[in-house]
PDB file of N, CA and C in Angstrom:
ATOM      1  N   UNK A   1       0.840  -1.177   0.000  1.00  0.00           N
ATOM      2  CA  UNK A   1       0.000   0.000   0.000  1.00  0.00           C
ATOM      3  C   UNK A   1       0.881   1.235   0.000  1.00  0.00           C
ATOM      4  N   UNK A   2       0.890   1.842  -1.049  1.00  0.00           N
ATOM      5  CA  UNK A   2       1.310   3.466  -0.870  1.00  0.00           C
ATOM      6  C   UNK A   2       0.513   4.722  -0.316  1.00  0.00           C
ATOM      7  N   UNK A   3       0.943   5.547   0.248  1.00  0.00           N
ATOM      8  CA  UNK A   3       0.631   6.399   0.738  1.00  0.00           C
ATOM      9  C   UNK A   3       1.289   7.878   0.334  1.00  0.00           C
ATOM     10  N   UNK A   4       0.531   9.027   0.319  1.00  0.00           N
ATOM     11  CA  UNK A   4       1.136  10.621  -0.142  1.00  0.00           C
ATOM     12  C   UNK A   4       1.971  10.672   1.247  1.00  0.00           C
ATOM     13  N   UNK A   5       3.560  11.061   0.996  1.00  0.00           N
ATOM     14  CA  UNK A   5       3.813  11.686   1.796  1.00  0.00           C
ATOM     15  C   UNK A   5       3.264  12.802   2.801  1.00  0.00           C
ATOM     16  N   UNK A   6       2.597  13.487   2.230  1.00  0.00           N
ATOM     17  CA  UNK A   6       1.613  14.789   3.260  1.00  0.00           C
ATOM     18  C   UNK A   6       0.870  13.817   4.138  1.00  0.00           C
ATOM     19  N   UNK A   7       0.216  12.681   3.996  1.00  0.00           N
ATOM     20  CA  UNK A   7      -0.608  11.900   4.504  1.00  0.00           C
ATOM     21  C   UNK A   7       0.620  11.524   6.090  1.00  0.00           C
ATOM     22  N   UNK A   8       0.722  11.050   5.640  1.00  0.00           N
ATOM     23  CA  UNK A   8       2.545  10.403   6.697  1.00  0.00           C
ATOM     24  C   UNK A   8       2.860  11.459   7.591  1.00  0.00           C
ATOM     25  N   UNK A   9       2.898  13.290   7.416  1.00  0.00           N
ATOM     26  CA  UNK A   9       3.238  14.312   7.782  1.00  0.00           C
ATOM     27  C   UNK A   9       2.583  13.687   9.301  1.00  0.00           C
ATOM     28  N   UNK A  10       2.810  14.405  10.719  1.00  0.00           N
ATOM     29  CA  UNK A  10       2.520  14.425  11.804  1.00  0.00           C
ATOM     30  C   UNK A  10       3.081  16.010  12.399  1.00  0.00           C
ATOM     31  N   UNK A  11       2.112  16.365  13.491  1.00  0.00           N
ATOM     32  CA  UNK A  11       2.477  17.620  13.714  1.00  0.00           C
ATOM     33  C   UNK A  11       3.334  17.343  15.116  1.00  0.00           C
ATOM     34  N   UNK A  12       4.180  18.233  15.039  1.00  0.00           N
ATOM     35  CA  UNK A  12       5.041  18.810  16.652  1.00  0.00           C
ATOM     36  C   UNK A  12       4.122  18.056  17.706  1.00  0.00           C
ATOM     37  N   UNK A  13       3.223  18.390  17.909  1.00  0.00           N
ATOM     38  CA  UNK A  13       2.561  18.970  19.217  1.00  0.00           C
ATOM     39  C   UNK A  13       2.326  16.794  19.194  1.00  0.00           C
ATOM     40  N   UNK A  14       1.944  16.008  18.144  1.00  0.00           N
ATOM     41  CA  UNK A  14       1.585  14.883  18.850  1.00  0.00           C
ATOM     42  C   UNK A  14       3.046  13.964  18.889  1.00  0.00           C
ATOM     43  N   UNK A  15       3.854  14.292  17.671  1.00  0.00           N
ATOM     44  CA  UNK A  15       5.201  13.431  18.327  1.00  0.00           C
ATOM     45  C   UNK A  15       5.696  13.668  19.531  1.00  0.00           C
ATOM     46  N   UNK A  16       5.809  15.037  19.793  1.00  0.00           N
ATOM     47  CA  UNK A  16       6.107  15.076  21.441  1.00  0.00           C
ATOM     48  C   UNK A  16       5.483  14.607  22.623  1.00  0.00           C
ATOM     49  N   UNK A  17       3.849  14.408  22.289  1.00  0.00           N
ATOM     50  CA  UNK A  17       3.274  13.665  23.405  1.00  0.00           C
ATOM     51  C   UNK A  17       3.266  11.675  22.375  1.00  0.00           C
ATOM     52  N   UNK A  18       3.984  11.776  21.660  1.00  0.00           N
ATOM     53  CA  UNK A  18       4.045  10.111  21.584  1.00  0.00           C
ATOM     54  C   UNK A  18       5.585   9.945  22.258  1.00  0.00           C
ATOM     55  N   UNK A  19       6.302  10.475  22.161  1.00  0.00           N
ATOM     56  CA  UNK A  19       7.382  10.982  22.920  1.00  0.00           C
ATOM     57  C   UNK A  19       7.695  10.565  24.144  1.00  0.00           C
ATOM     58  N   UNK A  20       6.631  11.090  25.088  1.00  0.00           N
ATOM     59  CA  UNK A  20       6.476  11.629  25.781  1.00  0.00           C
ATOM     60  C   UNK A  20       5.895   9.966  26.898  1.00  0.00           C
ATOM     61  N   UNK A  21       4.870   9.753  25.425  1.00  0.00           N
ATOM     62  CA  UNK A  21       4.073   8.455  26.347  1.00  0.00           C
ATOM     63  C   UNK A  21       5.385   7.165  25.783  1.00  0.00           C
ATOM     64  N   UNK A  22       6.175   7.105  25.153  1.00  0.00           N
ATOM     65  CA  UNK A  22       7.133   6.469  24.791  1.00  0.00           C
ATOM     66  C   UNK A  22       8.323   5.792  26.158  1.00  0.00           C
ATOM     67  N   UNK A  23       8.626   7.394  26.072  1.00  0.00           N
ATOM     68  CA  UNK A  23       9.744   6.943  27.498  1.00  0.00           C
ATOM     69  C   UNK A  23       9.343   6.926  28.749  1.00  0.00           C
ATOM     70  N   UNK A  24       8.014   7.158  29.044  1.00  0.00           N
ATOM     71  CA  UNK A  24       7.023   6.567  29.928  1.00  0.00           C
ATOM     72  C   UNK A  24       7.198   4.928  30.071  1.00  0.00           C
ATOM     73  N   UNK A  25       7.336   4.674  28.922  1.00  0.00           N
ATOM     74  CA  UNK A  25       7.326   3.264  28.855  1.00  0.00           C
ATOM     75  C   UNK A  25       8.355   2.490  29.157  1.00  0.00           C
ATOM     76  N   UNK A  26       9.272   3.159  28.665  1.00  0.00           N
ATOM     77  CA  UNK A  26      10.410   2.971  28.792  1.00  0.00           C
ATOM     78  C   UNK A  26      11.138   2.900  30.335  1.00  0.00           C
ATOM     79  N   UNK A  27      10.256   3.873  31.027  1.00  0.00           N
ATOM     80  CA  UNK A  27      11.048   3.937  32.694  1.00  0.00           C
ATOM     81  C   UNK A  27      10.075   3.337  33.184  1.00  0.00           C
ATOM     82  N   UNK A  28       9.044   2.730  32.872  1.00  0.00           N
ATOM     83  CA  UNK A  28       8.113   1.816  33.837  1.00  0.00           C
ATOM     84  C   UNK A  28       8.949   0.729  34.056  1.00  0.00           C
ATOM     85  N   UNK A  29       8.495   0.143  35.027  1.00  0.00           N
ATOM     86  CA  UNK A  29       8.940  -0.815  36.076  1.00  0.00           C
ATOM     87  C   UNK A  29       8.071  -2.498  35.447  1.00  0.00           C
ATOM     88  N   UNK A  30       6.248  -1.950  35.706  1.00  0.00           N
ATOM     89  CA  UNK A  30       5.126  -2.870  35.801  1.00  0.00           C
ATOM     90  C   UNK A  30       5.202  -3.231  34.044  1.00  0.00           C
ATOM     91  N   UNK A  31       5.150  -4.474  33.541  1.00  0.00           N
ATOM     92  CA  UNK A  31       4.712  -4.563  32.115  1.00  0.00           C
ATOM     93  C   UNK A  31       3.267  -3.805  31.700  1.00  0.00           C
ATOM     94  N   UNK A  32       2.002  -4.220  32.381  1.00  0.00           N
ATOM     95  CA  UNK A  32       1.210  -3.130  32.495  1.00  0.00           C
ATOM     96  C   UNK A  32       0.910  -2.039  31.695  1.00  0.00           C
ATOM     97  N   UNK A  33       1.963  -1.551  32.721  1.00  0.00           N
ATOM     98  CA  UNK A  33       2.082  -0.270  32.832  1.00  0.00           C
ATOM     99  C   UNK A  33       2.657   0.517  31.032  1.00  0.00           C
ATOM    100  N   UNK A  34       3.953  -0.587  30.894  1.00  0.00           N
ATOM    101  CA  UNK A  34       4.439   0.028  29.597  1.00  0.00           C
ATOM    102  C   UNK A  34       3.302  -0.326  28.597  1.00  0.00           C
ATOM    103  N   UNK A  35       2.353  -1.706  29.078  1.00  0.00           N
ATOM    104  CA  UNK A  35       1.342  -1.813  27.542  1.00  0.00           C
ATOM    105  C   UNK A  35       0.955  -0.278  27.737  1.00  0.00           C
ATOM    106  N   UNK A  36       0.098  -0.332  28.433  1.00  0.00           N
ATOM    107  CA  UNK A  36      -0.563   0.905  28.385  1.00  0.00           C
ATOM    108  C   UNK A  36      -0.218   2.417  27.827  1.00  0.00           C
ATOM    109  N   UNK A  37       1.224   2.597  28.429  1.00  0.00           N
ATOM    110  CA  UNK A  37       1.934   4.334  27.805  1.00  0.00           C
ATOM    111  C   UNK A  37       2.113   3.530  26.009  1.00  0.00           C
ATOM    112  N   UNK A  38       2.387   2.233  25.578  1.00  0.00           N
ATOM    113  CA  UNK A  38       2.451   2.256  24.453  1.00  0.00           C
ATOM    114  C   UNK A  38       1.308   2.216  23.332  1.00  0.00           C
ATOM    115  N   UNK A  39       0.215   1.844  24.075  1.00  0.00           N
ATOM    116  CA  UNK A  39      -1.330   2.122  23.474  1.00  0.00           C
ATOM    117  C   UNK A  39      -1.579   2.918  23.193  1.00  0.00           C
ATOM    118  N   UNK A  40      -1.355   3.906  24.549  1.00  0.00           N
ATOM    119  CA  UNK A  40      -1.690   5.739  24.444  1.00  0.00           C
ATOM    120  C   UNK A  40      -0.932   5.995  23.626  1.00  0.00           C
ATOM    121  N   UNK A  41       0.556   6.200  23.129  1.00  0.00           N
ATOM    122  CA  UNK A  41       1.096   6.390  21.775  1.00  0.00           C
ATOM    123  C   UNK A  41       0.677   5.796  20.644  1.00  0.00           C
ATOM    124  N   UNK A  42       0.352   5.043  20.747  1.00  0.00           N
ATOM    125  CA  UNK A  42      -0.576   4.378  19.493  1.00  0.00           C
ATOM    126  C   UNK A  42      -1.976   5.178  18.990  1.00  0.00           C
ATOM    127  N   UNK A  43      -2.653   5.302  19.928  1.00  0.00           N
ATOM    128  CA  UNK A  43      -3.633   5.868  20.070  1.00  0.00           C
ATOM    129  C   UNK A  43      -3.611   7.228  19.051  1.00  0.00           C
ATOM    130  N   UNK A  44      -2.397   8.056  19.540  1.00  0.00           N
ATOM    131  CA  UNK A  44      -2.346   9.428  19.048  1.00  0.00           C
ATOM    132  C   UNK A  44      -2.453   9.113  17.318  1.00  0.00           C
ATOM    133  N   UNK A  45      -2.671   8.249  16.935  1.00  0.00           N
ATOM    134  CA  UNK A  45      -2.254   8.226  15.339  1.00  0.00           C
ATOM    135  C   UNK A  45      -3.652   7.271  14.976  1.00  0.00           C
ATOM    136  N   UNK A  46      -4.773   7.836  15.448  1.00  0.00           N
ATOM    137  CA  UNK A  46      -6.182   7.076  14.765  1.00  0.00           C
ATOM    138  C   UNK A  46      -6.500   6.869  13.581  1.00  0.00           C
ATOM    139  N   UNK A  47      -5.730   7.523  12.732  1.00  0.00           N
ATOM    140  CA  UNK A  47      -5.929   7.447  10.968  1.00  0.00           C
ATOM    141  C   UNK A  47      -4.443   6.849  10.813  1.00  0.00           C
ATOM    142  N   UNK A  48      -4.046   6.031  11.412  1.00  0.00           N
ATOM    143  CA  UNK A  48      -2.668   4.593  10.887  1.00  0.00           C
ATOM    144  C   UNK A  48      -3.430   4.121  10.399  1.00  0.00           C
ATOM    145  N   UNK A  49      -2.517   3.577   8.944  1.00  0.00           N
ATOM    146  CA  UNK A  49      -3.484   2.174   8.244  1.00  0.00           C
ATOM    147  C   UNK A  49      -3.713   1.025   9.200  1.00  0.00           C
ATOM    148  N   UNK A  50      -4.239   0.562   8.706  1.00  0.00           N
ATOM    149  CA  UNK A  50      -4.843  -0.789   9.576  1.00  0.00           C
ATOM    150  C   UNK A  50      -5.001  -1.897   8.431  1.00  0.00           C
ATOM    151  N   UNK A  51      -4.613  -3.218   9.396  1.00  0.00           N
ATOM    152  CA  UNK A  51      -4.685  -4.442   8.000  1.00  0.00           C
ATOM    153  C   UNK A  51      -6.016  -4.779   7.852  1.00  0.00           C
ATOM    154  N   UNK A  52      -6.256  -4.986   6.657  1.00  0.00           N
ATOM    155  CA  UNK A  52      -7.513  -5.506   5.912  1.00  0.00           C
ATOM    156  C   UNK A  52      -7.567  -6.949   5.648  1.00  0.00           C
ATOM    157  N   UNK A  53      -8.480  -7.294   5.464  1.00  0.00           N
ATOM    158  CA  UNK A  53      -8.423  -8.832   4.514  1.00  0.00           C
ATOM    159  C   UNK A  53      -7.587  -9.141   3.484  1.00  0.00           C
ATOM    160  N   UNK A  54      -7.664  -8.085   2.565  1.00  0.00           N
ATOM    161  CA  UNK A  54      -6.889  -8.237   1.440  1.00  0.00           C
ATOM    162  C   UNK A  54      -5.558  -8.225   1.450  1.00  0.00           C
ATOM    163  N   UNK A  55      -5.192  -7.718   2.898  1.00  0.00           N
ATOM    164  CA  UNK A  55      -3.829  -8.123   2.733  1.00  0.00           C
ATOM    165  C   UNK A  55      -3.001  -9.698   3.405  1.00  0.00           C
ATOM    166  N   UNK A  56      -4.036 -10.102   3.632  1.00  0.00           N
ATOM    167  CA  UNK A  56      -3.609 -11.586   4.131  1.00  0.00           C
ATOM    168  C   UNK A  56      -4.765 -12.584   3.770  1.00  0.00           C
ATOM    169  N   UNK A  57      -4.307 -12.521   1.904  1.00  0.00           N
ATOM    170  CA  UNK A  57      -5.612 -13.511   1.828  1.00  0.00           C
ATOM    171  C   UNK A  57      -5.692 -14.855   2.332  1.00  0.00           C
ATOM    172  N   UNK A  58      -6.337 -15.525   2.195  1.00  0.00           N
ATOM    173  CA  UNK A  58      -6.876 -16.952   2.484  1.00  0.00           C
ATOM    174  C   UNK A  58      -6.845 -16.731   4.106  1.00  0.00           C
ATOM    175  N   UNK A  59      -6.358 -15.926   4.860  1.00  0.00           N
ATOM    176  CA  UNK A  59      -6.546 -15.672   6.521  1.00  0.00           C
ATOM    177  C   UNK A  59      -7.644 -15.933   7.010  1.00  0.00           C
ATOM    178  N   UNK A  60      -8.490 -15.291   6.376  1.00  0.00           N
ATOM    179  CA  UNK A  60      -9.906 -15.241   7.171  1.00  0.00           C
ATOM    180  C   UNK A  60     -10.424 -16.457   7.083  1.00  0.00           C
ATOM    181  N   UNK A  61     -10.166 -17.295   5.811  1.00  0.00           N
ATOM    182  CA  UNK A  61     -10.702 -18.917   5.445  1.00  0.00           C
ATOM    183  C   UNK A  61     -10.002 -19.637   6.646  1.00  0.00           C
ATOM    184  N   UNK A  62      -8.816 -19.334   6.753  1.00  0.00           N
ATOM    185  CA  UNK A  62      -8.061 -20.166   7.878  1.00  0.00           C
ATOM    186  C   UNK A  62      -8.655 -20.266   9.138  1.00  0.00           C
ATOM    187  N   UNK A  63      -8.939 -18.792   9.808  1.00  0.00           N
ATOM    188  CA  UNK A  63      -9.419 -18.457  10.804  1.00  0.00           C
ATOM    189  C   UNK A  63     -11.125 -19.749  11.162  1.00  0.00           C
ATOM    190  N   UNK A  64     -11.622 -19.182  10.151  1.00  0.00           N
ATOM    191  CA  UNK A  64     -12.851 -19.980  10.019  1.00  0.00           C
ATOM    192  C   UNK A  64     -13.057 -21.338   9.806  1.00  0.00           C
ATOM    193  N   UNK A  65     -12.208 -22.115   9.214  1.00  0.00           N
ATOM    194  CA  UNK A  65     -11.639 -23.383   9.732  1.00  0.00           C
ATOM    195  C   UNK A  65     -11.270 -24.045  10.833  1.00  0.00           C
ATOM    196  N   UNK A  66     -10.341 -23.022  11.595  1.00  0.00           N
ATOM    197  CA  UNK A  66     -10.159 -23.648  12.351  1.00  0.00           C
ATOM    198  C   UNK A  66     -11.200 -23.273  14.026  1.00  0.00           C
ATOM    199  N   UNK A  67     -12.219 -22.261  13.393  1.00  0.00           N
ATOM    200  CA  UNK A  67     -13.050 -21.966  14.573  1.00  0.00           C
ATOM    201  C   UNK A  67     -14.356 -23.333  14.366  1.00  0.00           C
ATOM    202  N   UNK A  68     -14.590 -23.585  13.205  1.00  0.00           N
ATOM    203  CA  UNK A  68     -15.462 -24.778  13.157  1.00  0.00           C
ATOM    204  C   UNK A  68     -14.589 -26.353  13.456  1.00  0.00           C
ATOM    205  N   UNK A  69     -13.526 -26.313  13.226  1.00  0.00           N
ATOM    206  CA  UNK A  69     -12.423 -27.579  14.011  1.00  0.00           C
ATOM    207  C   UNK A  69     -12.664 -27.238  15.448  1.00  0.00           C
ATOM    208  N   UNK A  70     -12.842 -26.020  16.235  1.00  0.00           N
ATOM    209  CA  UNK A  70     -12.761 -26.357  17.589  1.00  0.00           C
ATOM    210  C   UNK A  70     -14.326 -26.694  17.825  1.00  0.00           C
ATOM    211  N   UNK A  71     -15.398 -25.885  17.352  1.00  0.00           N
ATOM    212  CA  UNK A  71     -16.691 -25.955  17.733  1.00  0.00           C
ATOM    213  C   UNK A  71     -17.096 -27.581  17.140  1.00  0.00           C
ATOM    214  N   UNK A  72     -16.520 -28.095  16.469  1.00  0.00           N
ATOM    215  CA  UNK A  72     -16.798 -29.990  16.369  1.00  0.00           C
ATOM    216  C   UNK A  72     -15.882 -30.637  17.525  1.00  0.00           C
ATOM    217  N   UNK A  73     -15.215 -30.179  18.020  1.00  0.00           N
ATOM    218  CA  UNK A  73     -13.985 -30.976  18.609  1.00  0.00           C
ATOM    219  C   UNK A  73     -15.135 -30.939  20.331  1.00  0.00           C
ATOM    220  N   UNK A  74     -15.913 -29.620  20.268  1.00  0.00           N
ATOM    221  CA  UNK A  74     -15.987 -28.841  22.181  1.00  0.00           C
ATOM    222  C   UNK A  74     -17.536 -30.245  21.570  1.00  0.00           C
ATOM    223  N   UNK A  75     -18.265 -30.433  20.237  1.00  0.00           N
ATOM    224  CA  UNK A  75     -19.305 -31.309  20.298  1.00  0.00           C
ATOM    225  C   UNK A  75     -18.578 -32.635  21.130  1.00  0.00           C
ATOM    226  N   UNK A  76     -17.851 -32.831  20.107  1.00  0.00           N
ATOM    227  CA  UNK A  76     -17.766 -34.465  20.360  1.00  0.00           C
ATOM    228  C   UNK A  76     -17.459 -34.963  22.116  1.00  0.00           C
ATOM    229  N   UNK A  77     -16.464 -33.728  22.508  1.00  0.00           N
ATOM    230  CA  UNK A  77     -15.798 -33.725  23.843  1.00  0.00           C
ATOM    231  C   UNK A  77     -17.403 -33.950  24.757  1.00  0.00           C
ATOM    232  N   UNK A  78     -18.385 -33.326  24.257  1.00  0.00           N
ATOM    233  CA  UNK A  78     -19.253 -33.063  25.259  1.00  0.00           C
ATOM    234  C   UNK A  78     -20.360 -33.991  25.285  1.00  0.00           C
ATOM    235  N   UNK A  79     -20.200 -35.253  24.288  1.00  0.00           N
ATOM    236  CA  UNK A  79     -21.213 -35.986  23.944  1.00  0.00           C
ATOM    237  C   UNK A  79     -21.440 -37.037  25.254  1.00  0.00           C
TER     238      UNK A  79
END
């Protein structure tokens, strides 16, 4: 997937608070704790691409395979 550079652009004001929630993470102690300051940096960027179907085809077939392999497996277990 390509993207316009201008698109990619980010302003001052949120790299410094991804920054910010970064080495937060970084000096935490609790694992926790760092998911979390690294979410909130995540967070700041709500228009990141995100994966689609199309980029991992046959995935979703997989997925769904193997959710009907467990839902026959939890039958038989329970017969």
């Amino acid at each position: 997937m390509t993207r316009r550079i201008d698109a990619l652009d980010v302003r001052l004001p949120v790299v410094e608070a991804e920054a910010c929630f970064l080495a937060a993470a970084a000096r935490a102690t609790d694992p926790k704790d760092q998911l979390v300051y690294r979410l909130d940096a995540k967070l700041l960027h709500p228009t990141a691409p995100l994966s689609k179907d199309d980029d991992y085809p046959g995935f979703a077939e997989w997925v769904a395979a193997r959710e009907a392999d467990n839902r026959r497996a939890r039958k038989e277990t329970n017969r």
